[in-house]
Protein backbone atom coordinates (compact mmCIF):
# COMPACT_ATOMS: atom_id res chain seq x y z
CA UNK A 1 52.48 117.37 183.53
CA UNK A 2 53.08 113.87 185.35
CA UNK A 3 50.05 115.32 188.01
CA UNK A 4 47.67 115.27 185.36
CA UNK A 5 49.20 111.87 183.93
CA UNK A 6 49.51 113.95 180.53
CA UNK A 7 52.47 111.89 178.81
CA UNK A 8 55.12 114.29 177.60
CA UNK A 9 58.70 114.61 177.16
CA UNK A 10 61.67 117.41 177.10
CA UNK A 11 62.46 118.76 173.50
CA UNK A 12 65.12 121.58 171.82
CA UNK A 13 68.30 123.09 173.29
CA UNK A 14 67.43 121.95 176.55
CA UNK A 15 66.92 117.72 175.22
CA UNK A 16 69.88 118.50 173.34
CA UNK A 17 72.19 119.61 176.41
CA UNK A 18 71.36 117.04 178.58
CA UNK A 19 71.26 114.08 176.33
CA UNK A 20 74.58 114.82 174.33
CA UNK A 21 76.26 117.38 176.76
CA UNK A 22 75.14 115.49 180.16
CA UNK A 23 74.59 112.62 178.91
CA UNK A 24 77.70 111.52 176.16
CA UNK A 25 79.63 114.43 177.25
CA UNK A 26 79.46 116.25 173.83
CA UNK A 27 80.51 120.23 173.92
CA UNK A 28 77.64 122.55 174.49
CA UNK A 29 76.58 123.91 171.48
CA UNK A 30 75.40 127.23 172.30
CA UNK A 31 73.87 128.31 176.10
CA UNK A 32 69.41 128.26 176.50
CA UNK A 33 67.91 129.79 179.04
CA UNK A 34 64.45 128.20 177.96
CA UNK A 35 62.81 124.80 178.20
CA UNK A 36 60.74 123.04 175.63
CA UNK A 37 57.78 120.51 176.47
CA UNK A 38 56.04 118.52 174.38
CA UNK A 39 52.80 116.97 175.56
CA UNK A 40 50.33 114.49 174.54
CA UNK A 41 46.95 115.45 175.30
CA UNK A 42 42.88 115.06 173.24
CA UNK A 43 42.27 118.33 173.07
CA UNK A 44 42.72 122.22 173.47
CA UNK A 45 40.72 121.46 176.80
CA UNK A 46 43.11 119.11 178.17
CA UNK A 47 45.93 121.63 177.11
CA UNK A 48 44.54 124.18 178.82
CA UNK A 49 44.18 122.31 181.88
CA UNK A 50 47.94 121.70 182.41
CA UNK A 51 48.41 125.11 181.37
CA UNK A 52 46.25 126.46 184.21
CA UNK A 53 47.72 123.85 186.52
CA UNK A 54 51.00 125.39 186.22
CA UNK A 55 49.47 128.73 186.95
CA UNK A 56 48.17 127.60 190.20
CA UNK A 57 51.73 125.16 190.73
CA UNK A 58 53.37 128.62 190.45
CA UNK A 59 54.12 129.41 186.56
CA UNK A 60 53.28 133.08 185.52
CA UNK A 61 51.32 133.30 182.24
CA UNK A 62 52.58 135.61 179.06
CA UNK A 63 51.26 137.32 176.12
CA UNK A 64 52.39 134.18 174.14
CA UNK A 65 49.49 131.71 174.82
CA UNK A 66 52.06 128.49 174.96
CA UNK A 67 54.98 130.18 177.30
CA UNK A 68 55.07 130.40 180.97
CA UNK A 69 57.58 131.55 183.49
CA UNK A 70 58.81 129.88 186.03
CA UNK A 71 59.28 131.21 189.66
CA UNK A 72 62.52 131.15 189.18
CA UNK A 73 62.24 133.45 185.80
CA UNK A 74 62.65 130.57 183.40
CA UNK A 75 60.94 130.76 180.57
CA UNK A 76 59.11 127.37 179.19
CA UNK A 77 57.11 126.78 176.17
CA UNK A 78 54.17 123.63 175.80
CA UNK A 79 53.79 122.20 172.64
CA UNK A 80 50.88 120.15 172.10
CA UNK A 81 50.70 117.36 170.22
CA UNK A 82 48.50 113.72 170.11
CA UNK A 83 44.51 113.68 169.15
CA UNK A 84 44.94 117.40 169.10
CA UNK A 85 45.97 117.65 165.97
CA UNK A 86 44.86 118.06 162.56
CA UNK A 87 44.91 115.66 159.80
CA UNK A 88 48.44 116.40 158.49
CA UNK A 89 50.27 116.31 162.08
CA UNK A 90 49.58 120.48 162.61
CA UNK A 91 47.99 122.12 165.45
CA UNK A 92 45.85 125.56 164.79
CA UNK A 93 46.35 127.44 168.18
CA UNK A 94 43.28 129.39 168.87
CA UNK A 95 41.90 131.39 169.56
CA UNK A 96 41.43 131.79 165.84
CA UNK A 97 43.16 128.89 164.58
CA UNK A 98 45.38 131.11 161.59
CA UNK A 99 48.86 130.22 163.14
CA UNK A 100 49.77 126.89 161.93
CA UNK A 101 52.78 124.55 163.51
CA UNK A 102 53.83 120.99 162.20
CA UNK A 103 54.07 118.73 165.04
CA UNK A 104 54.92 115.83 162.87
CA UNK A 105 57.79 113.57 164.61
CA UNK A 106 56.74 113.98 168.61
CA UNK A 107 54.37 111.05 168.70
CA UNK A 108 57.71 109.30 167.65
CA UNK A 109 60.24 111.42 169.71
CA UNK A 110 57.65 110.16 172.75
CA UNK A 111 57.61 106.65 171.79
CA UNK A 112 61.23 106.39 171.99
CA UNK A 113 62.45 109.62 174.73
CA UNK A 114 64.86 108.81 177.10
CA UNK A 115 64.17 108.82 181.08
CA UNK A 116 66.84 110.92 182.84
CA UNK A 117 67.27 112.03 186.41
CA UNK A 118 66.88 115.58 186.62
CA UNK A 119 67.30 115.49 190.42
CA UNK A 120 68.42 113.17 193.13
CA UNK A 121 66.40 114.48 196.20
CA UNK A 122 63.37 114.68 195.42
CA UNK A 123 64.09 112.00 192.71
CA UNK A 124 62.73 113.48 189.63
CA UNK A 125 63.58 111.07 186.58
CA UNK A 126 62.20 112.61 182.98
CA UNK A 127 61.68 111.62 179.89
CA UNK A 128 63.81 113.62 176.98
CA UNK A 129 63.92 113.07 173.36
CA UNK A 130 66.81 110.89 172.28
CA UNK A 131 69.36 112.08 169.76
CA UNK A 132 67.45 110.20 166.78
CA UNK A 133 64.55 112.19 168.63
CA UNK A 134 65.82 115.39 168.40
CA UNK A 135 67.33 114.97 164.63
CA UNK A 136 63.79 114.05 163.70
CA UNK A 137 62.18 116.90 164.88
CA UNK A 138 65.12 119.46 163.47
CA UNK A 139 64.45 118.04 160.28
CA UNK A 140 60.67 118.41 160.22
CA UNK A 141 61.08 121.88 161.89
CA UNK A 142 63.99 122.80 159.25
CA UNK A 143 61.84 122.42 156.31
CA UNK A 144 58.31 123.64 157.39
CA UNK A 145 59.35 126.70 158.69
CA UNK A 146 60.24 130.20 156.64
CA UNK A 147 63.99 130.37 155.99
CA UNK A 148 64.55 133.18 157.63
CA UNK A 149 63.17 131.69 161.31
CA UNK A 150 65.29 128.14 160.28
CA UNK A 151 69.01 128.89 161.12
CA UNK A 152 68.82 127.44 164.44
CA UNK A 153 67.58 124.58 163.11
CA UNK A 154 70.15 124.21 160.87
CA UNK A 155 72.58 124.65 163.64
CA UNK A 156 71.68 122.04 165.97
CA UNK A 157 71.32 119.61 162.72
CA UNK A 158 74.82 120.25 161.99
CA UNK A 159 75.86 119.92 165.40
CA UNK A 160 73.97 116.33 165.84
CA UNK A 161 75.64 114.90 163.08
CA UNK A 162 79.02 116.37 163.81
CA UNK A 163 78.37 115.12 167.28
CA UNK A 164 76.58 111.37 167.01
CA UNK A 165 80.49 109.88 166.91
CA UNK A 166 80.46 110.91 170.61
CA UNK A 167 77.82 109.00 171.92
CA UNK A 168 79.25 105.66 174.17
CA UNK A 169 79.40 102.93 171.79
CA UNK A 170 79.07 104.51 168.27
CA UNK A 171 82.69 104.31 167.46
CA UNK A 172 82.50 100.54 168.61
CA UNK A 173 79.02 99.97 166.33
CA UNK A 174 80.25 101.66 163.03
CA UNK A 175 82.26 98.64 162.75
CA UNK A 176 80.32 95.73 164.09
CA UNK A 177 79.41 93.16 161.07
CA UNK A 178 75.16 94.66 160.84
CA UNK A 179 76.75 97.95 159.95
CA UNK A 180 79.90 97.10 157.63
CA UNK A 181 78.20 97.23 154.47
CA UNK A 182 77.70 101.03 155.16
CA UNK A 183 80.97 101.67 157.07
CA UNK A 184 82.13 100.20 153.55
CA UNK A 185 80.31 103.09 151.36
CA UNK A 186 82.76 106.01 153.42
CA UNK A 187 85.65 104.14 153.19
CA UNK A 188 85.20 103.36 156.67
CA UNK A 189 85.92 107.19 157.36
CA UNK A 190 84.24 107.57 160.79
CA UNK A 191 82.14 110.84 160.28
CA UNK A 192 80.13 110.25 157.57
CA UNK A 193 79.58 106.35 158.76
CA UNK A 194 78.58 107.89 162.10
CA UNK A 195 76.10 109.82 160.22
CA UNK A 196 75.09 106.57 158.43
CA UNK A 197 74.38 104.60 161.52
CA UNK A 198 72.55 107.50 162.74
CA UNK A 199 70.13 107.39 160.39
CA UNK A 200 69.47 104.09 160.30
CA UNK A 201 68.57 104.19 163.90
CA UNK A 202 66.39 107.27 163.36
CA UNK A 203 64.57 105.15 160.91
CA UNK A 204 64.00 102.50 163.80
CA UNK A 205 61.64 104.84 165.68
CA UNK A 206 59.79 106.83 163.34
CA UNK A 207 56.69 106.17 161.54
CA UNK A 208 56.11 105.89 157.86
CA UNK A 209 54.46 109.06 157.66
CA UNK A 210 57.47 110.71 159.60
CA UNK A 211 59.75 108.53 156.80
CA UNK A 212 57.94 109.97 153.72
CA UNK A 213 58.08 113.80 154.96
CA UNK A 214 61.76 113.65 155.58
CA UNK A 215 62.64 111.68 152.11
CA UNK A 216 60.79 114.63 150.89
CA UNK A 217 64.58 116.71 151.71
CA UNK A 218 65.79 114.32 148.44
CA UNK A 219 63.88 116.01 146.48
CA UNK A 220 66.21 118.39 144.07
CA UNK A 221 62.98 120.60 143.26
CA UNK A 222 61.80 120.86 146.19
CA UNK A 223 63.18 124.53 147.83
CA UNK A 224 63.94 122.74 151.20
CA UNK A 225 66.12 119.81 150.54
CA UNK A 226 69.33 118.74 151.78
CA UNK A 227 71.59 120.99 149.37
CA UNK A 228 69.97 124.29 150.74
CA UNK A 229 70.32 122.85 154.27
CA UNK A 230 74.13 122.09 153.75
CA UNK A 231 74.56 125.72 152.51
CA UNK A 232 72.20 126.99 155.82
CA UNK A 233 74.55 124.39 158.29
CA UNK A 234 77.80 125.79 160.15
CA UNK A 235 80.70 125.64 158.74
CA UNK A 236 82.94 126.51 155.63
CA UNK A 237 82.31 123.94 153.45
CA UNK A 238 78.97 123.21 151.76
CA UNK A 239 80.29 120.25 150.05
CA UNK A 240 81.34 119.03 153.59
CA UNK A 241 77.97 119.29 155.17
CA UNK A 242 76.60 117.52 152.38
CA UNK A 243 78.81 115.12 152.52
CA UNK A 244 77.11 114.05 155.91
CA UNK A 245 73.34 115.19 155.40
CA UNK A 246 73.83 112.74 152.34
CA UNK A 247 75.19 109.99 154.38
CA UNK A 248 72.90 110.28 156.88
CA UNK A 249 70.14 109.83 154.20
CA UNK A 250 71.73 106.67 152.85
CA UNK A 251 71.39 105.45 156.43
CA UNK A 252 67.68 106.31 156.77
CA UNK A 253 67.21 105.00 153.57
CA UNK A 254 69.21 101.54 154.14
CA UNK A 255 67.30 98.31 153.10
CA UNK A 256 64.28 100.12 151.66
């Protein structure tokens, strides 16, 4: 993508292992043999252009329109997102425009990715959504998608917030004096205040449109909110997940 100077960035289970796994030294969730990309680009032309780049670079084209294999028989998906889209942050792939994909979040996840070097010789140095990234798109992808196609969305939601205590320096900021009013809230019990923190810096990078969708999981009547997701999330205690989607919320929500 970089040879076409087509900004983009690394999402999914492959952001996710080498940000919290890599990166903060979090346990690996669950093994990928895929890679995600997400790039900005103006228009189904421009898409198509990287596309076919990586076909000549190498890449072997599929059935599915947005997944290639690489020569070493790794699959990788491109996700479009930028003046491509439609009004309310979808893209229509063609050719007949009928399948329908929020890409609400990237711009933000883009804004704010993380460069990381991939490889030392040839340098390669990436840029891969962040962990208030990746929780942003989980969210958006949790709740626009069928609930039958959702669980492993749910799964790496629950493993972000069970995992954000991890990361160098949250222990240390859950208790510095800009964060004890909500350390207070939990008693200054470290999980759900991690959670807390965490979504107070999630609400640092995205935009208000971004804000208002995921408030949306408030929402009691709405049939994707934060209740069904704690029931969705690993583990055997609803009331536990909750416990930290709601804190997480309070965070997101802090000082509007």
């Amino acid at each position: 993508m970089s040879m076409l100077n087509v900004p983009y960035l690394i999402i999914g289970a492959t952001a996710r292992d080498i940000v919290m796994h890599y990166g903060y030294g979090a346990p690996i969730q669950r093994a990928t043999v895929d890679v995600d990309f997400a790039i900005q680009v103006e228009s189904w032309k421009n898409y198509n252009a990287v596309r076919d780049q990586l076909i000549t670079n190498g890449f072997t084209a599929t059935t599915t329109r947005h997944r290639l294999i690489s020569s070493n028989n790794i699959p990788i998906d491109i996700v479009p997102f930028g003046d491509i889209e439609l009004q309310n942050a979808e893209i229509a792939w063609p050719p007949d425009g009928d399948s329908i994909m929020s890409v609400r979040g990237f711009q933000d996840a883009c804004d704010h990715a993380q460069p990381v070097l991939i490889n030392e010789i040839p340098k390669t140095i990436c840029p891969v959504a962040s962990p208030e990234g990746l929780m942003i798109l989980k969210l958006i992808s949790w709740s626009s998608r069928a609930r039958e196609l959702r669980q492993k969305d749910a799964n790496d939601i629950h493993y972000l917030l069970t995992t954000y205590l991890d990361i160098k320096n949250i222990k240390e900021d859950i208790y510095e004096q800009s964060n004890v009013a909500q350390t207070e809230l939990y008693d200054w019990e470290p999980g759900q205040a991690s959670c807390s923190l965490f979504g107070k810096e999630c609400r640092k990078i995205i935009s208000d449109e971004t804000y208002a969708e995921i408030s949306k999981l408030s929402n009691t009547e709405n049939t994707a909110n934060i209740e069904r997701l704690a029931i969705e999330m690993p583990n055997a205690s609803a009331a536990k997940n909750l416990m930290l989607l709601n804190a997480f919320m309070d965070g997101l929500n802090f000082g509007d």
